[in-house]
PDB file of N, CA and C in Angstrom:
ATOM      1  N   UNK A   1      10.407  -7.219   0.827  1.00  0.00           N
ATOM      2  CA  UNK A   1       9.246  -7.972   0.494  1.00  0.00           C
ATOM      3  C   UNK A   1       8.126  -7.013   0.086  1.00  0.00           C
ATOM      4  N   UNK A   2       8.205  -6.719  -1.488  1.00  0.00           N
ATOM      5  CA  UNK A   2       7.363  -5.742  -1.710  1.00  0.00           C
ATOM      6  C   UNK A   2       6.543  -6.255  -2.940  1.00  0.00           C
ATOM      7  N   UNK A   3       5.943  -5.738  -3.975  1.00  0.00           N
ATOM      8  CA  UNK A   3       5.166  -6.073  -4.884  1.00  0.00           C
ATOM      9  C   UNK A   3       6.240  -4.498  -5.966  1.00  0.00           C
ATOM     10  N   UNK A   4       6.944  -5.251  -6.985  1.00  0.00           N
ATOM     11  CA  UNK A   4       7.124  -3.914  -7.771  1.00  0.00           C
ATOM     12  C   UNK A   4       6.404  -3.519  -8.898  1.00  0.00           C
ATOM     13  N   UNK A   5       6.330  -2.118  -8.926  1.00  0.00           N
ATOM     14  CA  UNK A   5       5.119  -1.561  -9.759  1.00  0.00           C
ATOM     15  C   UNK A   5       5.893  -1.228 -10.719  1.00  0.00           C
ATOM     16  N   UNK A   6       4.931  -0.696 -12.197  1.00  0.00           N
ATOM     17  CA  UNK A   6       5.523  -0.242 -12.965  1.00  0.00           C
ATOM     18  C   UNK A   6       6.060   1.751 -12.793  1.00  0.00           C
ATOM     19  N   UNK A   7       7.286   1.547 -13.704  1.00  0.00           N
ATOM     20  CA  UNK A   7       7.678   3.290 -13.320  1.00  0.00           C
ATOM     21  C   UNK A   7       6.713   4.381 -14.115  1.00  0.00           C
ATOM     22  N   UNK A   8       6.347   5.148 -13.014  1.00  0.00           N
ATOM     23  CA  UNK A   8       5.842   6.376 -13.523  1.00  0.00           C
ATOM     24  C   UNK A   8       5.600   7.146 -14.777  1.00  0.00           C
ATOM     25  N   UNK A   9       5.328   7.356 -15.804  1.00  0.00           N
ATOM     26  CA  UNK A   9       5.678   8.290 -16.722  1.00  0.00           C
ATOM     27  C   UNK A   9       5.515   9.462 -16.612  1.00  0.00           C
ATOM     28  N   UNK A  10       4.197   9.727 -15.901  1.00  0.00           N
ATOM     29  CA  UNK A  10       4.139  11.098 -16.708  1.00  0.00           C
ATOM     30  C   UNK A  10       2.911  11.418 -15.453  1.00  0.00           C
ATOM     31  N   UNK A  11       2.556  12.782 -15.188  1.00  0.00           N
ATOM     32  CA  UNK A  11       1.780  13.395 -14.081  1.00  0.00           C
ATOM     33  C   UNK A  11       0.473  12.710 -13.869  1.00  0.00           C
ATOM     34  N   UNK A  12      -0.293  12.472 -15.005  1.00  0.00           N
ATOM     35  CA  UNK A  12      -1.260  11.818 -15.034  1.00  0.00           C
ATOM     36  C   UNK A  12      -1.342  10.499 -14.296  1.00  0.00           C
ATOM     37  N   UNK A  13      -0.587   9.521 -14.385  1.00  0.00           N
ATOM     38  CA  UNK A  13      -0.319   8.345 -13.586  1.00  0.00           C
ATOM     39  C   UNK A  13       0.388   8.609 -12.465  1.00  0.00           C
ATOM     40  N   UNK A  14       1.442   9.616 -12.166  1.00  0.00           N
ATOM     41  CA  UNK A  14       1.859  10.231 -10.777  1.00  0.00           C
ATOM     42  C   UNK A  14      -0.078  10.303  -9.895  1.00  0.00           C
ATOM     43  N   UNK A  15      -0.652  10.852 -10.487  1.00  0.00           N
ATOM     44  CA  UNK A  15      -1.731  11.187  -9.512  1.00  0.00           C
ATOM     45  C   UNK A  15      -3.083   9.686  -9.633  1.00  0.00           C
ATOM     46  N   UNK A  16      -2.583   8.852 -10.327  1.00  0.00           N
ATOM     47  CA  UNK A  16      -3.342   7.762 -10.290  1.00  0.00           C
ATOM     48  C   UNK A  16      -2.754   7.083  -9.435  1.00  0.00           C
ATOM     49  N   UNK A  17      -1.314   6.922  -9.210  1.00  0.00           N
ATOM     50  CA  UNK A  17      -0.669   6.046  -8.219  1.00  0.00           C
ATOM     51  C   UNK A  17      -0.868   7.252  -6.764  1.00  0.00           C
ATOM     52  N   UNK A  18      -1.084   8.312  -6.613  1.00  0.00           N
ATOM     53  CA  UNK A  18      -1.206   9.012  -5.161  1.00  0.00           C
ATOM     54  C   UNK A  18      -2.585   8.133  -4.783  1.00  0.00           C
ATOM     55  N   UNK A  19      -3.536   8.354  -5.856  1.00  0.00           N
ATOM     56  CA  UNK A  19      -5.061   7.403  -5.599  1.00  0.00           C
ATOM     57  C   UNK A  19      -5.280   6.345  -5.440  1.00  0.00           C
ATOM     58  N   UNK A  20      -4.555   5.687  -5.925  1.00  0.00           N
ATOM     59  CA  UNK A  20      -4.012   4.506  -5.455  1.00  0.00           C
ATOM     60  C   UNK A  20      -3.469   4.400  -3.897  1.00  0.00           C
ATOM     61  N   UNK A  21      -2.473   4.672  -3.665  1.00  0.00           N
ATOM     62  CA  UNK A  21      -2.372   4.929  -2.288  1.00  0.00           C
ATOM     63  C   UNK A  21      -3.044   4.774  -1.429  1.00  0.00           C
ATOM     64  N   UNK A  22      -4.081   6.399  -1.319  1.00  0.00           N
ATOM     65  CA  UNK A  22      -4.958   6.780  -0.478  1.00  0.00           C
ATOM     66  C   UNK A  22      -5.834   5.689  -0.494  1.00  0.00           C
ATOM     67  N   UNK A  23      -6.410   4.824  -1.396  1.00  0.00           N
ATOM     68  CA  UNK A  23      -7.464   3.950  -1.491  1.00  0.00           C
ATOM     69  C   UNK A  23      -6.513   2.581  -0.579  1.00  0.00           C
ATOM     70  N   UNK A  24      -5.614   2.186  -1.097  1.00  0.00           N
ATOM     71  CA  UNK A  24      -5.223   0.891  -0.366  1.00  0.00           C
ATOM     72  C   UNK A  24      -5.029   1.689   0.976  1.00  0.00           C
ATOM     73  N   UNK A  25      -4.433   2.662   1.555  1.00  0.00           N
ATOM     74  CA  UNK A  25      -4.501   2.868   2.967  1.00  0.00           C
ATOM     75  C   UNK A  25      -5.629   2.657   3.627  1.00  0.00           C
ATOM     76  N   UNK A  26      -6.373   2.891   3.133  1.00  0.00           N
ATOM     77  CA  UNK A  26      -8.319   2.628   3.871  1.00  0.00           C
ATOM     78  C   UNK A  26      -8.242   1.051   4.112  1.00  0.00           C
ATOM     79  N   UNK A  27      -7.722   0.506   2.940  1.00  0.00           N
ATOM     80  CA  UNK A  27      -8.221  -1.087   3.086  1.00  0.00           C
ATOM     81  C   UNK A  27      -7.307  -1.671   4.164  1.00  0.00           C
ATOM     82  N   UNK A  28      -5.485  -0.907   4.646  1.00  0.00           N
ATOM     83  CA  UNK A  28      -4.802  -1.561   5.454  1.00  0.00           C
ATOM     84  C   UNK A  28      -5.374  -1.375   6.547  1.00  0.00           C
ATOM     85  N   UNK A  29      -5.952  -0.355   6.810  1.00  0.00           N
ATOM     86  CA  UNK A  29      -6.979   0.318   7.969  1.00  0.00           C
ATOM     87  C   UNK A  29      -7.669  -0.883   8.740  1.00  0.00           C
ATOM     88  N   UNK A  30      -8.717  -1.204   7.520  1.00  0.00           N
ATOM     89  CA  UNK A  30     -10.055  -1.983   7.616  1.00  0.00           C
ATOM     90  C   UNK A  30      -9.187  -3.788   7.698  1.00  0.00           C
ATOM     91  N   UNK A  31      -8.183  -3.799   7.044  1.00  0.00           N
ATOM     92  CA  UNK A  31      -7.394  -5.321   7.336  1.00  0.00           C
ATOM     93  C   UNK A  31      -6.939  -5.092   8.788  1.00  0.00           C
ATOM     94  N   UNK A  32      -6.572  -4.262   9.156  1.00  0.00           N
ATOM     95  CA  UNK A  32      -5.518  -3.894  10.659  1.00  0.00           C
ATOM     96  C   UNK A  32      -6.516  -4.530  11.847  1.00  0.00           C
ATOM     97  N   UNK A  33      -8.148  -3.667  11.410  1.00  0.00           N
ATOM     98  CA  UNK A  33      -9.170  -3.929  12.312  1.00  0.00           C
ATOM     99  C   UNK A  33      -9.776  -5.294  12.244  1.00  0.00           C
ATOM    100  N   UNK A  34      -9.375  -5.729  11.047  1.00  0.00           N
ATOM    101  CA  UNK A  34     -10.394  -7.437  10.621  1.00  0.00           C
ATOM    102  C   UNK A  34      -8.942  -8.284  11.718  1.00  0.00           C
ATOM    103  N   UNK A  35      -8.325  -8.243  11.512  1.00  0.00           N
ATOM    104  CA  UNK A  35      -7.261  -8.854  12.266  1.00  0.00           C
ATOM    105  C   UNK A  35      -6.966  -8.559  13.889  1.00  0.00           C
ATOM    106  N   UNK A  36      -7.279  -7.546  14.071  1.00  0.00           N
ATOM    107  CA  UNK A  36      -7.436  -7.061  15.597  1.00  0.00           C
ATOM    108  C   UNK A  36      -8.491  -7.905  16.068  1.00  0.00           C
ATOM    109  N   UNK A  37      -9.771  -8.114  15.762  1.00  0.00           N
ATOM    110  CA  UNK A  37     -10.648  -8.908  16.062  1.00  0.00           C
ATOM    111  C   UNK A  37     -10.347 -10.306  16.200  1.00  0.00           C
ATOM    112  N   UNK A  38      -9.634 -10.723  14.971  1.00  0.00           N
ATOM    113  CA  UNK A  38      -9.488 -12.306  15.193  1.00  0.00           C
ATOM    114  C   UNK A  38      -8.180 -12.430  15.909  1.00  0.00           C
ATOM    115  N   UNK A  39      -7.416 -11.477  16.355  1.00  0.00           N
ATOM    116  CA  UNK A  39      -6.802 -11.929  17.697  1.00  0.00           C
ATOM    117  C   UNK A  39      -7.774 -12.061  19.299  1.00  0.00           C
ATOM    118  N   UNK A  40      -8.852 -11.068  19.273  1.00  0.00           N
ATOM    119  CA  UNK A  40      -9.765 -11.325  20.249  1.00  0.00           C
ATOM    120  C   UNK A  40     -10.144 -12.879  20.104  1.00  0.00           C
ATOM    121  N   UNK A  41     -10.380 -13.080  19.057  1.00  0.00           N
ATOM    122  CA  UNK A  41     -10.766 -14.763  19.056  1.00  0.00           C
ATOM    123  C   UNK A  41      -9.670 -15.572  19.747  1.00  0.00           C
ATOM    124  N   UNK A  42      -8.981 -15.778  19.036  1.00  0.00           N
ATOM    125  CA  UNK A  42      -8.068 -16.515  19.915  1.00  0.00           C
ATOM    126  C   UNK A  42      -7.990 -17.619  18.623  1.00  0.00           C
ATOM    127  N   UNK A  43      -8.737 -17.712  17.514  1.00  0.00           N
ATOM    128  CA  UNK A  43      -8.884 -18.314  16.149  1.00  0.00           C
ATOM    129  C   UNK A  43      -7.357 -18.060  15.598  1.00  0.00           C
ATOM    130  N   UNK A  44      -6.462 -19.498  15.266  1.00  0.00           N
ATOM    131  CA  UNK A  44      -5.217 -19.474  15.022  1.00  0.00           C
ATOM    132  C   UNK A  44      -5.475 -19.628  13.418  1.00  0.00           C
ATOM    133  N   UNK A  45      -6.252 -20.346  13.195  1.00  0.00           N
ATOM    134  CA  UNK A  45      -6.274 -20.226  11.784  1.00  0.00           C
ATOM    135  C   UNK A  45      -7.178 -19.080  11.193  1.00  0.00           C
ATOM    136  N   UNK A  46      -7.644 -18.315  11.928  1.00  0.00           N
ATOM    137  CA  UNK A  46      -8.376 -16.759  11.148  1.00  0.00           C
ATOM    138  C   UNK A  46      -7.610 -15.719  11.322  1.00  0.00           C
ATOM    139  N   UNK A  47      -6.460 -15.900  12.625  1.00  0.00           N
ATOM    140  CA  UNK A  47      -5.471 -14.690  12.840  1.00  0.00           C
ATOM    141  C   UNK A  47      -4.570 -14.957  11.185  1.00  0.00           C
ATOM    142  N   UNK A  48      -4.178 -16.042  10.990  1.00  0.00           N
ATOM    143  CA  UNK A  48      -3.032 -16.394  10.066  1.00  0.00           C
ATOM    144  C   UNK A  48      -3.648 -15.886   8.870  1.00  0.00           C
ATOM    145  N   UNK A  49      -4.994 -16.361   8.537  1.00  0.00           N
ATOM    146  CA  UNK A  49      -5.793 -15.544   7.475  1.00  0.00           C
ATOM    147  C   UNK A  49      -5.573 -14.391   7.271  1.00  0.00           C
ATOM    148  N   UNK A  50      -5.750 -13.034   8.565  1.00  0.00           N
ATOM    149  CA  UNK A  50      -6.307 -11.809   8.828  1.00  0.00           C
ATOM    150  C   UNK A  50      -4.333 -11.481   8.409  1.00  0.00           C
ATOM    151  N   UNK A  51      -3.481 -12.025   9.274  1.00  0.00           N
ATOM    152  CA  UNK A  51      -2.409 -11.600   8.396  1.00  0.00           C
ATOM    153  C   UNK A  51      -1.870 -11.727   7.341  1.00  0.00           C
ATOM    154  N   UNK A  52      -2.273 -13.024   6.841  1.00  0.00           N
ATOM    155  CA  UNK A  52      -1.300 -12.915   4.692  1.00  0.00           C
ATOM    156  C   UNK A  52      -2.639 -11.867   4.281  1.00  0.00           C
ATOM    157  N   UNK A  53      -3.668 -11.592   4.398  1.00  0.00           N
ATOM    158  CA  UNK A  53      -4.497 -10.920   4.192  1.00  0.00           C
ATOM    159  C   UNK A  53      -3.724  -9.366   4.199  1.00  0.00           C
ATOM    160  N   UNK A  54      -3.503  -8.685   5.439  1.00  0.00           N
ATOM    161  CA  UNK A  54      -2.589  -7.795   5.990  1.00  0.00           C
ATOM    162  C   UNK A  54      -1.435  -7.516   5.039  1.00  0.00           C
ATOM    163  N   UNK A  55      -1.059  -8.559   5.077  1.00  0.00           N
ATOM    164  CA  UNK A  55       0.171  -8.662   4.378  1.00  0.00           C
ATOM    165  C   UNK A  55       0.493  -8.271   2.583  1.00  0.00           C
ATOM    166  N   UNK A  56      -0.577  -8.691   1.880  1.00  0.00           N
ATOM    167  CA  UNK A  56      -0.647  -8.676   0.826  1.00  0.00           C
ATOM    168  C   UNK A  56      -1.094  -7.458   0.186  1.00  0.00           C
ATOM    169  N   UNK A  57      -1.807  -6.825   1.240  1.00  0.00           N
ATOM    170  CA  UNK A  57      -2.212  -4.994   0.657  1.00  0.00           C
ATOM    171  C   UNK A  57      -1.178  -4.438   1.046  1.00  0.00           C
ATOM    172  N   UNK A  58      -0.356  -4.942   2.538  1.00  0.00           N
ATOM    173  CA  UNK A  58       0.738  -3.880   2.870  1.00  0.00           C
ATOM    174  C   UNK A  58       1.923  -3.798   1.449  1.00  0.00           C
ATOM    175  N   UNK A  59       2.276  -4.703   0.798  1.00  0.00           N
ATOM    176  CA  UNK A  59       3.266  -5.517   0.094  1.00  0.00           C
ATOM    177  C   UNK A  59       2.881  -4.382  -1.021  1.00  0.00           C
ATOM    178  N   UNK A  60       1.093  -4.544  -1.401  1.00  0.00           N
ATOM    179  CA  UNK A  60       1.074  -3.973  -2.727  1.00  0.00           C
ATOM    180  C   UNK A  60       1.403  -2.243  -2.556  1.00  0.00           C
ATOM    181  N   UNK A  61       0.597  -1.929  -1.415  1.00  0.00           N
ATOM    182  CA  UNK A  61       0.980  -0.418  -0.820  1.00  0.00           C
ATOM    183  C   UNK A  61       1.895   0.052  -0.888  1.00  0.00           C
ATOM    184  N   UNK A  62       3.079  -1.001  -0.770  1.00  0.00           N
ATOM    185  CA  UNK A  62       4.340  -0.447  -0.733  1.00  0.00           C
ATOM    186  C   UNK A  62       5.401  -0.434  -1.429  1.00  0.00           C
ATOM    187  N   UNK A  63       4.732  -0.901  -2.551  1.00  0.00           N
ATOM    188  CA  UNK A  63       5.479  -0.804  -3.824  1.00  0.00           C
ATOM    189  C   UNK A  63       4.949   0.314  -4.953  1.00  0.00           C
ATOM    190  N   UNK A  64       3.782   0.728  -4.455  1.00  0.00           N
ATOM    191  CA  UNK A  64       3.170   1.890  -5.510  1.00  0.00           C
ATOM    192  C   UNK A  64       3.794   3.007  -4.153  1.00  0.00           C
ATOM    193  N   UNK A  65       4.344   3.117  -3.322  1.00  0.00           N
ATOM    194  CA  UNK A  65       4.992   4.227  -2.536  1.00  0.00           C
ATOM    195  C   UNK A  65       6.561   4.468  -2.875  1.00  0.00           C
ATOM    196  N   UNK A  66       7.085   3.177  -2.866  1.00  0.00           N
ATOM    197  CA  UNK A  66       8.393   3.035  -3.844  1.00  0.00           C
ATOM    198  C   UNK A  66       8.312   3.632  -5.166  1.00  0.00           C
ATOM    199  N   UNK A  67       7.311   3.606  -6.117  1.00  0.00           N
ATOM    200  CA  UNK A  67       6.897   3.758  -7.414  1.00  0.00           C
ATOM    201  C   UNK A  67       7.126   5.720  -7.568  1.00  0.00           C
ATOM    202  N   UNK A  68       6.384   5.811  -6.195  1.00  0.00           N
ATOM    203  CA  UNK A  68       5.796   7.568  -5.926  1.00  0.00           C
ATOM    204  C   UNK A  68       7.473   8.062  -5.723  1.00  0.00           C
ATOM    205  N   UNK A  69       8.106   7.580  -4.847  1.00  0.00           N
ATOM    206  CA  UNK A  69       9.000   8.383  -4.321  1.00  0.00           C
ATOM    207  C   UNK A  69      10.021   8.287  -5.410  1.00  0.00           C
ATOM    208  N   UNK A  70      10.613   7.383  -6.133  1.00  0.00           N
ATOM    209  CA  UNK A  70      11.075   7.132  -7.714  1.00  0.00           C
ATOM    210  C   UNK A  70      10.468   8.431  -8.418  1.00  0.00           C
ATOM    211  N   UNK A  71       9.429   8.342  -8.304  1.00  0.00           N
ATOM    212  CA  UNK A  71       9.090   9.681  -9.819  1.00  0.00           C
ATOM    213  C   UNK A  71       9.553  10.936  -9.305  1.00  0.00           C
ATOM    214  N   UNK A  72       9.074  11.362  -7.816  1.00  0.00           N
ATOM    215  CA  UNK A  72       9.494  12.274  -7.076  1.00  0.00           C
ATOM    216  C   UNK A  72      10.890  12.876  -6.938  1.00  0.00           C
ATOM    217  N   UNK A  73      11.384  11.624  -6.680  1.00  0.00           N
ATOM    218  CA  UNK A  73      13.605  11.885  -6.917  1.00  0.00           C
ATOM    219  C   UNK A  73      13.404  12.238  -8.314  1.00  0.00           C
ATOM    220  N   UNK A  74      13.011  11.935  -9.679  1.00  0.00           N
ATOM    221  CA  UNK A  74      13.065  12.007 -10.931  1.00  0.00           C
ATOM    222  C   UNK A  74      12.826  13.520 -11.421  1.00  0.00           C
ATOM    223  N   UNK A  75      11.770  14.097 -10.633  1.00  0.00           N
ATOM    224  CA  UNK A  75      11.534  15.020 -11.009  1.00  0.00           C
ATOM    225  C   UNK A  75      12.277  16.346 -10.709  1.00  0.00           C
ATOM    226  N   UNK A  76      12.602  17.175 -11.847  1.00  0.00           N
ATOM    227  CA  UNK A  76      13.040  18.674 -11.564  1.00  0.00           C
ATOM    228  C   UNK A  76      12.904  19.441 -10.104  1.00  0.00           C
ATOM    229  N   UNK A  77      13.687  19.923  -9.467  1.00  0.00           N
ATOM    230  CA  UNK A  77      13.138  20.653  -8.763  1.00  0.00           C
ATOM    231  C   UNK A  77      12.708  22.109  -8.877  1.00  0.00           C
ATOM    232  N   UNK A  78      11.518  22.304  -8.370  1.00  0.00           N
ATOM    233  CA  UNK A  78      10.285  23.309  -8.614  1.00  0.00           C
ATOM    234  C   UNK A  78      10.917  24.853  -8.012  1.00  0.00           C
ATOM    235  N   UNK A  79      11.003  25.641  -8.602  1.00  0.00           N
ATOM    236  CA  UNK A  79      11.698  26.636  -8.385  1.00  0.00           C
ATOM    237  C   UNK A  79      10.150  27.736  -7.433  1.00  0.00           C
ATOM    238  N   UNK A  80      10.394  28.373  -6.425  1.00  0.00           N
ATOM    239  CA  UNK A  80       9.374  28.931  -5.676  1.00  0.00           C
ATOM    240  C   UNK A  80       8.954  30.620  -6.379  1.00  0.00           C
TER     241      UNK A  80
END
């Protein structure tokens, strides 16, 4: 249950999808905590919110990580 992204081409979009990343991780962060709260509530219909909420950045997150690790297998390996 993921969201699929488009494939990689080329380094330039390799490092737009890492930014990508890093930016939706902040927001699963800040969803993790909006939802931690409305379990303090005890609010059944704001928990259910706080998770398809949850749910829908994790989904997209994790298809631009699928996307990353695809280009990554793709690529040459880097001689030291």
């Amino acid at each position: 249950m993921r969201d699929t992204q488009p494939p990689i081409t080329s380094d330039e979009e390799y490092r737009g999808y890492q930014a990508g990343r890093d930016k939706l991780t902040k927001v699963v962060e800040e969803r993790e905590a909006r939802l931690i709260d409305a379990l303090a509530t005890g609010d059944a219909k704001r928990i259910e919110a706080m998770r398809f909420d949850l749910l829908q950045v994790l989904r997209h997150r994790q298809g631009i990580i699928d996307a990353i690790r695809e280009y990554e297998q793709r690529q040459p390996a880097q001689s030291a």
